[in-house]
N, C-alpha and C. Protein backbone atom coordinates (compact mmCIF):
# COMPACT_ATOMS: atom_id res chain seq x y z
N UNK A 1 34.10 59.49 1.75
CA UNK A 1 33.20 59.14 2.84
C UNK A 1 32.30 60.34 3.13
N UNK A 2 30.87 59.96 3.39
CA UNK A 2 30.15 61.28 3.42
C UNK A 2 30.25 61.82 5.27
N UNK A 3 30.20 62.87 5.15
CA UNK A 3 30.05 63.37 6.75
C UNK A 3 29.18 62.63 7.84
N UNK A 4 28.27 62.30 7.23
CA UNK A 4 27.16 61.65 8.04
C UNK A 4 28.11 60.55 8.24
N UNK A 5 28.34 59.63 7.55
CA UNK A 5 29.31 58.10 7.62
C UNK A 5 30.45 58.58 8.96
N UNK A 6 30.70 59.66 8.70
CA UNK A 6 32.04 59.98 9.15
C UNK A 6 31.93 60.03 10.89
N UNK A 7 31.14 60.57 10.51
CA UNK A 7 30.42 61.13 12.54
C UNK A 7 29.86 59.93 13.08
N UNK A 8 29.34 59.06 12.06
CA UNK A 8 28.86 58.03 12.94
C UNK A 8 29.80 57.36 13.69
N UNK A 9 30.68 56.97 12.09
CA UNK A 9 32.04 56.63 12.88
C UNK A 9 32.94 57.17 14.45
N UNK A 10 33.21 58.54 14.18
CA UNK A 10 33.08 58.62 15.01
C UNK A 10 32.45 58.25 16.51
N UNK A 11 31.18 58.64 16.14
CA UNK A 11 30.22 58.31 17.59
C UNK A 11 30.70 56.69 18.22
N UNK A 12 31.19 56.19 17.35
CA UNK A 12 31.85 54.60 17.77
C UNK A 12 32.82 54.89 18.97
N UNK A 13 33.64 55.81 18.99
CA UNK A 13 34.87 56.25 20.12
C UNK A 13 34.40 56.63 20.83
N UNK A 14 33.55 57.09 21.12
CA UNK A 14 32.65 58.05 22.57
C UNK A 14 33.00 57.27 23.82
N UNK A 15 32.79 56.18 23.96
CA UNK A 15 32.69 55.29 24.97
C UNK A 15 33.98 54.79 25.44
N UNK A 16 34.54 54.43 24.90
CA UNK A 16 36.55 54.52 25.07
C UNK A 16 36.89 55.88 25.57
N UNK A 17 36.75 56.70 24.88
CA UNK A 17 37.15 58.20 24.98
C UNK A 17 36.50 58.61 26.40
N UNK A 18 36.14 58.05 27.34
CA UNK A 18 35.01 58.69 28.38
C UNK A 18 36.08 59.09 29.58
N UNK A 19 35.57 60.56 29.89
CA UNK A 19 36.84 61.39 30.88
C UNK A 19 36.54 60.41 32.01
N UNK A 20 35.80 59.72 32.37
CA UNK A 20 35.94 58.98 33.81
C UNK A 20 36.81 57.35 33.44
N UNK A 21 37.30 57.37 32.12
CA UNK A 21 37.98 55.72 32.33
C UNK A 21 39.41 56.22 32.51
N UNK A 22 39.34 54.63 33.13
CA UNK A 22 41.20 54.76 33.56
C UNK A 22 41.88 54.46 32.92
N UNK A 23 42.90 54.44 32.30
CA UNK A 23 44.29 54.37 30.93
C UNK A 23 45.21 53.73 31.89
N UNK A 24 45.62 52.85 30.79
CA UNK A 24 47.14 52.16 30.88
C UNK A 24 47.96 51.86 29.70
N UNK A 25 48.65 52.46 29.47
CA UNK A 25 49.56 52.62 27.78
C UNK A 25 50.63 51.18 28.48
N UNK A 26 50.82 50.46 27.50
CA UNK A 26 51.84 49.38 27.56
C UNK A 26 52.76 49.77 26.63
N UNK A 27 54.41 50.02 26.73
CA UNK A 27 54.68 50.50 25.96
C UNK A 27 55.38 51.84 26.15
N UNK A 28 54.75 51.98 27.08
CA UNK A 28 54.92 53.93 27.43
C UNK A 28 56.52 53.80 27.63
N UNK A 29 57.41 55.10 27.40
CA UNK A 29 58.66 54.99 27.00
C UNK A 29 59.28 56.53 27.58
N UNK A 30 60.04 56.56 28.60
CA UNK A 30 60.61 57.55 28.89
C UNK A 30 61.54 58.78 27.94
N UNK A 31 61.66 58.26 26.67
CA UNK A 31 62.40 58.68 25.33
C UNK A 31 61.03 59.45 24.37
N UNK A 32 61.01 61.04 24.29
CA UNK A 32 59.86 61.99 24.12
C UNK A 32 59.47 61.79 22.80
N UNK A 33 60.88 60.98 22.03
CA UNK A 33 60.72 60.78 20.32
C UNK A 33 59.78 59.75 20.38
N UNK A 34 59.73 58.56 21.25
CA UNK A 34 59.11 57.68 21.14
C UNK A 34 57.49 57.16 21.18
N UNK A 35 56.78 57.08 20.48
CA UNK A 35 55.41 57.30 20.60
C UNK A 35 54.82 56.61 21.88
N UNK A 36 55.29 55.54 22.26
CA UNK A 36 54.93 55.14 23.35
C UNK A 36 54.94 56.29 24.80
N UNK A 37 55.75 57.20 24.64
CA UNK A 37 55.94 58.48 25.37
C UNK A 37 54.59 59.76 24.98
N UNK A 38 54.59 59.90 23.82
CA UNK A 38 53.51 60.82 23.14
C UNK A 38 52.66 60.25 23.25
N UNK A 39 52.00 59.13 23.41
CA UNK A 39 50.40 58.62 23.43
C UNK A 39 50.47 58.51 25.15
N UNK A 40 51.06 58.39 25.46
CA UNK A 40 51.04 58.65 27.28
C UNK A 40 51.19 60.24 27.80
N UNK A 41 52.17 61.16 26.99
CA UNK A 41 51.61 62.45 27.62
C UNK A 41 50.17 63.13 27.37
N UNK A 42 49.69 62.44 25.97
CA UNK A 42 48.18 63.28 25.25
C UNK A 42 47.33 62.72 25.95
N UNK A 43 47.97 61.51 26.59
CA UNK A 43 46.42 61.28 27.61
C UNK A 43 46.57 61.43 28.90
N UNK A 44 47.37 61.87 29.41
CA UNK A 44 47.84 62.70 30.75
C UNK A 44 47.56 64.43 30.59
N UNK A 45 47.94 65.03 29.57
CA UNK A 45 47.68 66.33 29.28
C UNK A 45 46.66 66.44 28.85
N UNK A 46 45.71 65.49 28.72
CA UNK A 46 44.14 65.42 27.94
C UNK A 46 43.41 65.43 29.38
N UNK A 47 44.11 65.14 30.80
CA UNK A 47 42.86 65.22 32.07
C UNK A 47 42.97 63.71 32.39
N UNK A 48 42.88 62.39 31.74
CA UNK A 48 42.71 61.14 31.77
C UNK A 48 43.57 61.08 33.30
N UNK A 49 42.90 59.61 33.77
CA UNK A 49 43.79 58.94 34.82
C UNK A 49 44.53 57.70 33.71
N UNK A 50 45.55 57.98 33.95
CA UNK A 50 46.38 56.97 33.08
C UNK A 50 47.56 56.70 33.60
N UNK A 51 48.16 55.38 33.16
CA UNK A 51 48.89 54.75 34.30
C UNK A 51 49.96 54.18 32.92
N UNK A 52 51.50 54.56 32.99
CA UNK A 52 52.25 54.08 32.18
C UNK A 52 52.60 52.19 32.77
N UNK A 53 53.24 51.68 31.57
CA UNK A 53 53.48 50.18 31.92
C UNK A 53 54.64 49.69 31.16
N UNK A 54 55.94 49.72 31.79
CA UNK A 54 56.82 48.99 30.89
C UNK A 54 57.93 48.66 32.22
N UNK A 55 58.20 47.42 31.59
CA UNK A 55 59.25 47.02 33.01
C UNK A 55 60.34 47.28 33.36
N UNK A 56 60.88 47.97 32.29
CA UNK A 56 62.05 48.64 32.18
C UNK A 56 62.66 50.02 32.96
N UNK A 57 61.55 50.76 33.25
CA UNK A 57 60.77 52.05 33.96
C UNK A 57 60.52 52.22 35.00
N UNK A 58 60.88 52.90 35.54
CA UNK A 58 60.53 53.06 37.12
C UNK A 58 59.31 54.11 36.99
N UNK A 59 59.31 55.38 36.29
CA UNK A 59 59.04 56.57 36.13
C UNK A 59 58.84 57.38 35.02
N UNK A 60 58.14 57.78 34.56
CA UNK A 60 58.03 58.27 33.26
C UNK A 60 57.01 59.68 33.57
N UNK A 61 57.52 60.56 32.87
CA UNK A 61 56.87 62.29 33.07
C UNK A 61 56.65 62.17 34.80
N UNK A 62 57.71 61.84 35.71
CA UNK A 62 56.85 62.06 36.84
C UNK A 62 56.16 61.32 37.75
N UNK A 63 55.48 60.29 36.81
CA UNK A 63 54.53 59.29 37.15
C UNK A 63 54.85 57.67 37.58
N UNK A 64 55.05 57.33 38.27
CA UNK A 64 55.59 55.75 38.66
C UNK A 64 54.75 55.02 37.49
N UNK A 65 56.27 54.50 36.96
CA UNK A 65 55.67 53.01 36.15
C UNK A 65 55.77 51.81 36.38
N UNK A 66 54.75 51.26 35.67
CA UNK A 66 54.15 49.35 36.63
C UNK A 66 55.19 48.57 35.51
N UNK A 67 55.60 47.34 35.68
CA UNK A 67 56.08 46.39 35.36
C UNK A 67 55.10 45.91 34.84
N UNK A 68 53.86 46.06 34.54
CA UNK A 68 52.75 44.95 34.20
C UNK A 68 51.65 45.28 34.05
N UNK A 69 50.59 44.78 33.67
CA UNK A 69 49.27 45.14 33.89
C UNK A 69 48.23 45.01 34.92
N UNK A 70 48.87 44.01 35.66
CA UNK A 70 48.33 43.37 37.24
C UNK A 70 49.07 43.43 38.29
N UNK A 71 50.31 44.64 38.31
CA UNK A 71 50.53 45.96 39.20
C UNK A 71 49.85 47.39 39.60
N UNK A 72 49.03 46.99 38.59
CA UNK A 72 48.74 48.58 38.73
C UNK A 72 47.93 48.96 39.75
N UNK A 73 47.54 50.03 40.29
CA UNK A 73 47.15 50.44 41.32
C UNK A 73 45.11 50.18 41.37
N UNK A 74 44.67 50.32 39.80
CA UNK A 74 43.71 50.76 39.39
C UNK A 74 43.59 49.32 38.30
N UNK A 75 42.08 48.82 38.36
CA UNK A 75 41.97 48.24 37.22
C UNK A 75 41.99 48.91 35.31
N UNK A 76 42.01 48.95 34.69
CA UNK A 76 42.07 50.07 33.80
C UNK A 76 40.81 50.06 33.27
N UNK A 77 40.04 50.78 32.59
CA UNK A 77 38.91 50.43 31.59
C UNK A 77 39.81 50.39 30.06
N UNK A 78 40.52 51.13 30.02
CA UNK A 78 41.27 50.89 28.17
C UNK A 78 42.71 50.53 28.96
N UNK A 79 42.97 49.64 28.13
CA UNK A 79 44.48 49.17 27.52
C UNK A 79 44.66 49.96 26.21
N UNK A 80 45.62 50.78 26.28
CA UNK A 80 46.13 51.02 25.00
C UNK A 80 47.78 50.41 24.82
N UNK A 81 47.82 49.67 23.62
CA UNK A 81 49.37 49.07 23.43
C UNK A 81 49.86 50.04 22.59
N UNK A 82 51.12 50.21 22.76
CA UNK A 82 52.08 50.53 21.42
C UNK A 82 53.36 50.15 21.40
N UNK A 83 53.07 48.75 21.27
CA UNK A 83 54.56 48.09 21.56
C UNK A 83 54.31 47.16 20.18
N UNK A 84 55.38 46.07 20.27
CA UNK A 84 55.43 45.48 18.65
C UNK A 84 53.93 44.12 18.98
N UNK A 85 53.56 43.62 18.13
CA UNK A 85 52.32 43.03 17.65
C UNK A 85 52.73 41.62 18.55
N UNK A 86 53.82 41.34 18.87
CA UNK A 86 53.72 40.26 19.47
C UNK A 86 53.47 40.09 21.40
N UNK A 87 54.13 40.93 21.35
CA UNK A 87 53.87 41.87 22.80
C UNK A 87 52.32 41.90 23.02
N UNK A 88 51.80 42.52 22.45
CA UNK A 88 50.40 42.92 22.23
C UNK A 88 49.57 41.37 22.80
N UNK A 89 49.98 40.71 21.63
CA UNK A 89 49.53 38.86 21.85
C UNK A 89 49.87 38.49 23.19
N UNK A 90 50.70 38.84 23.81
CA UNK A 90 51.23 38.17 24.74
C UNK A 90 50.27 38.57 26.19
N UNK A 91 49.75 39.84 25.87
CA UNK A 91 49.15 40.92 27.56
C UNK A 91 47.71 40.25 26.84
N UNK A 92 47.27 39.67 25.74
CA UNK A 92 45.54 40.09 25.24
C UNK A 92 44.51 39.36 27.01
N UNK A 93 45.61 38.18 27.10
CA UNK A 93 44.95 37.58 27.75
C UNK A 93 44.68 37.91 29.46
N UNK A 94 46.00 38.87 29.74
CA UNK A 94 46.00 39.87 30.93
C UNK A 94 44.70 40.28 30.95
N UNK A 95 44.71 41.29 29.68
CA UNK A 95 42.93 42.25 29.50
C UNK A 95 41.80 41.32 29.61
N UNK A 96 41.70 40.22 28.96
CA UNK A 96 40.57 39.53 29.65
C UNK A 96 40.30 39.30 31.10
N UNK A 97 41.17 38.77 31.44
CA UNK A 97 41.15 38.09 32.98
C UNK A 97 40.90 39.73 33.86
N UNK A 98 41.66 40.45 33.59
CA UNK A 98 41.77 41.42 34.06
C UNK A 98 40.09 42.38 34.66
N UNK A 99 39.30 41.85 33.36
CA UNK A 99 38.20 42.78 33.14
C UNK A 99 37.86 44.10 32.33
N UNK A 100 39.25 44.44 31.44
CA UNK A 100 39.34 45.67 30.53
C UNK A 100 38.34 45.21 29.41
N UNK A 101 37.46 47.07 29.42
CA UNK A 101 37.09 47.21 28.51
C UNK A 101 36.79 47.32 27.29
N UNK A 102 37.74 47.57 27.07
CA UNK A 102 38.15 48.73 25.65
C UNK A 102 40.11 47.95 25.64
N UNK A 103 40.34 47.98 24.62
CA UNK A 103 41.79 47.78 24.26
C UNK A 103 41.99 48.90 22.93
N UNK A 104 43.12 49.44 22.73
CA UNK A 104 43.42 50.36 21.58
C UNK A 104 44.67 50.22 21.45
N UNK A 105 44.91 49.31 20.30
CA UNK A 105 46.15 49.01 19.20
C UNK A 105 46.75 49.94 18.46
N UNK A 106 47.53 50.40 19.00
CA UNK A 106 48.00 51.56 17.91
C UNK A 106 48.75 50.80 16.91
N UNK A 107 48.63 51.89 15.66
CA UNK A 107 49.26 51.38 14.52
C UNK A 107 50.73 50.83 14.72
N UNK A 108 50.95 49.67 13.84
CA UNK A 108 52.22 49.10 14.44
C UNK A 108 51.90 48.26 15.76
N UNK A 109 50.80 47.81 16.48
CA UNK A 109 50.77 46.69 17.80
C UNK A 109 50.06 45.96 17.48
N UNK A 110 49.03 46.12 16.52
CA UNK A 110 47.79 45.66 15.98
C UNK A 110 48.28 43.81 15.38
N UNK A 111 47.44 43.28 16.21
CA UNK A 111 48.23 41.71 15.81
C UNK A 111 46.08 41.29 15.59
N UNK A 112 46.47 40.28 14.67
CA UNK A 112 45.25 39.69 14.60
C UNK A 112 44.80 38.58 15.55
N UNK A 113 45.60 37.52 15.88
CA UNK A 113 45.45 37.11 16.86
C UNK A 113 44.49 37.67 18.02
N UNK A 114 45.73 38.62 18.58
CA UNK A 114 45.00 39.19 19.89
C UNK A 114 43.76 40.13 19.46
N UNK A 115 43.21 40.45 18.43
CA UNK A 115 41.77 40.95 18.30
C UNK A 115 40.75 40.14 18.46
N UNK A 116 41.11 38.92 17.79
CA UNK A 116 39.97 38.05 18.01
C UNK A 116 39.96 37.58 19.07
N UNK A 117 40.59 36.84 19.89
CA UNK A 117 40.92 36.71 21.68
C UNK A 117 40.15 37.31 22.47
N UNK A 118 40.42 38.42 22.15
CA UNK A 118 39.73 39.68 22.83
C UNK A 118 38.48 40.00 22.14
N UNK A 119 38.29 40.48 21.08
CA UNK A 119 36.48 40.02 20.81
C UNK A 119 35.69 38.93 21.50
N UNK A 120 36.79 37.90 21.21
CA UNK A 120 35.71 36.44 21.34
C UNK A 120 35.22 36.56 23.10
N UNK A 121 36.09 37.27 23.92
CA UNK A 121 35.91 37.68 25.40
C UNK A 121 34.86 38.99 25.35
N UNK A 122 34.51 39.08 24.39
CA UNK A 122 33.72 40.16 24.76
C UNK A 122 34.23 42.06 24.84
N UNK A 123 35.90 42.08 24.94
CA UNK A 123 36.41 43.37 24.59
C UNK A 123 36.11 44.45 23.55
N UNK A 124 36.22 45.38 23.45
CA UNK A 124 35.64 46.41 22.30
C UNK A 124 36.98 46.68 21.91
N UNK A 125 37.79 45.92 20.57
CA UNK A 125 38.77 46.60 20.14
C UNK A 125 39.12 47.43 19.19
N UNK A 126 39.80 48.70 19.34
CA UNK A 126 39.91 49.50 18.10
C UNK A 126 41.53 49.48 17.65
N UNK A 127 41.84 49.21 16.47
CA UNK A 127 43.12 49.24 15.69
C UNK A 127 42.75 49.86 14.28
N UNK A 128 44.30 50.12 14.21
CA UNK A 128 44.48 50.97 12.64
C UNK A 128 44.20 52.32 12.67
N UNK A 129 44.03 52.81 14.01
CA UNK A 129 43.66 54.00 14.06
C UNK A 129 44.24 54.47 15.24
N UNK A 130 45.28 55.94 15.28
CA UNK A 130 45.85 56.23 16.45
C UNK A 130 44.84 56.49 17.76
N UNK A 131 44.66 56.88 18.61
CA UNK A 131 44.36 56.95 19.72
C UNK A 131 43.97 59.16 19.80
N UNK A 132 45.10 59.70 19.52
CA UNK A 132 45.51 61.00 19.62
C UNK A 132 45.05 61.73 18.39
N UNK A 133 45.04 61.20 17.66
CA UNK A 133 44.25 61.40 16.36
C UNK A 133 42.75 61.83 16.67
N UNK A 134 42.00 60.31 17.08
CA UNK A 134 40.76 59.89 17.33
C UNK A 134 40.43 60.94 18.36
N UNK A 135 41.04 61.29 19.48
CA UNK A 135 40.67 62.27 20.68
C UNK A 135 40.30 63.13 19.84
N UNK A 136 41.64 63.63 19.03
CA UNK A 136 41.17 65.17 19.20
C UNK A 136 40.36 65.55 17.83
N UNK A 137 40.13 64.39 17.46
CA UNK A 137 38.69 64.94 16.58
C UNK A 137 37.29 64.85 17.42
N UNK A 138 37.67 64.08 18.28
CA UNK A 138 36.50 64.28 19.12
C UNK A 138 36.15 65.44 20.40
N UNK A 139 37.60 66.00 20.54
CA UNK A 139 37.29 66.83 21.55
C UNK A 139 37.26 68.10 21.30
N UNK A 140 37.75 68.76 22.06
CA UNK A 140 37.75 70.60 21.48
C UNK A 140 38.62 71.19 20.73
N UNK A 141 39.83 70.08 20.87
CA UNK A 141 40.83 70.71 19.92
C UNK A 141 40.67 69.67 18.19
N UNK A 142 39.11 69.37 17.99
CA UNK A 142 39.07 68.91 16.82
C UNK A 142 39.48 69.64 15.57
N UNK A 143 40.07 69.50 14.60
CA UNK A 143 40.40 69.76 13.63
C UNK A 143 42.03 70.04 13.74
N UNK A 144 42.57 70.02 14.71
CA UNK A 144 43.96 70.14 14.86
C UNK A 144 44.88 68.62 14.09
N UNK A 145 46.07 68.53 13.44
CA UNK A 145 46.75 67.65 12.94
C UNK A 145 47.24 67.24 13.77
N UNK A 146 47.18 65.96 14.01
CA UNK A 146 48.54 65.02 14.63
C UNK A 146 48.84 64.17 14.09
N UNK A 147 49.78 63.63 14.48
CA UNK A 147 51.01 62.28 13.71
C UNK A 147 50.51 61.50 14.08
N UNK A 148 50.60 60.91 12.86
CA UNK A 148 50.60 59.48 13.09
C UNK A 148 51.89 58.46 13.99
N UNK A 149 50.82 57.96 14.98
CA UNK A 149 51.64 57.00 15.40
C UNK A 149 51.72 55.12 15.30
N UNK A 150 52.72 55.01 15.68
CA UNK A 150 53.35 53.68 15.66
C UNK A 150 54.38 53.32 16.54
N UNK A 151 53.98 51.76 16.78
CA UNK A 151 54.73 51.51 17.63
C UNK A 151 56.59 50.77 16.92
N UNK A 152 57.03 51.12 17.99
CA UNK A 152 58.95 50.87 17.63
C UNK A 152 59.22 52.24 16.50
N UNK A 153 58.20 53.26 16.71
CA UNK A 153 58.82 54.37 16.00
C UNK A 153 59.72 55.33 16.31
């Protein structure tokens, strides 16, 4: 891929990536191995307002967690999932009704179904591509490695 291709690409995330939207990880996981935990601290330690979501959870790093997506305190602008692909299917239609912007499938949540759902509503979805990855090529700590994530990893 040539550089030029590459950056454009890039320039596609800008708008997801924006320090004034609000985050809600579905998924998020009090267990530090668990990526659902790591894609919720990189966007808490990244500055983001972000809001964990699993019903299981009271609390995670600190932070009160919602049972849902239409608990939360804040409408979100991104949904990010990292839970299994059916899960994913199950909230797409939350994010519509809801008014979310942006949705981000991490590898492993990515269901086809719920992309098109959510296109056909008008959502901007990105899958196949981590979240933490994508930041930090875009931000200051670009060129730094991170893992790949997935969800039930």
């Amino acid at each position: 891929m040539s550089k030029h291709k590459a950056v454009a690409e890039l320039g596609a995330f800008e708008g997801v990536l924006d320090e004034k939207n609000v985050f809600a990880v579905v998924g998020a996981s009090r267990d530090p191995e668990k990526f659902g935990h790591k894609v919720f601290k990189d966007l808490l330690e990244a500055g983001y307002e972000v809001y964990p979501v699993n019903p299981k959870a009271e609390e995670i790093l600190g932070r009160r967690c919602y049972p849902d997506l239409r608990s939360l305190p804040k409408r979100p602008d991104v949904v990010v999932f990292v839970v299994p692909p059916a899960v994913t299917e199950r909230l797409a239609r939350d994010c519509v009704e809801l008014g979310v912007r942006y949705v981000w499938m991490q590898p492993g949540a990515e269901s086809e179904k719920a992309v098109e759902e959510l296109e056909a509503a008008g959502v901007k979805v990105f899958h196949h591509v981590c979240i933490m990855i994508t930041r930090r090529k875009l931000g200051p700590e670009a060129g730094e490695e991170g893992e790949h994530e997935g969800a039930g990893r």
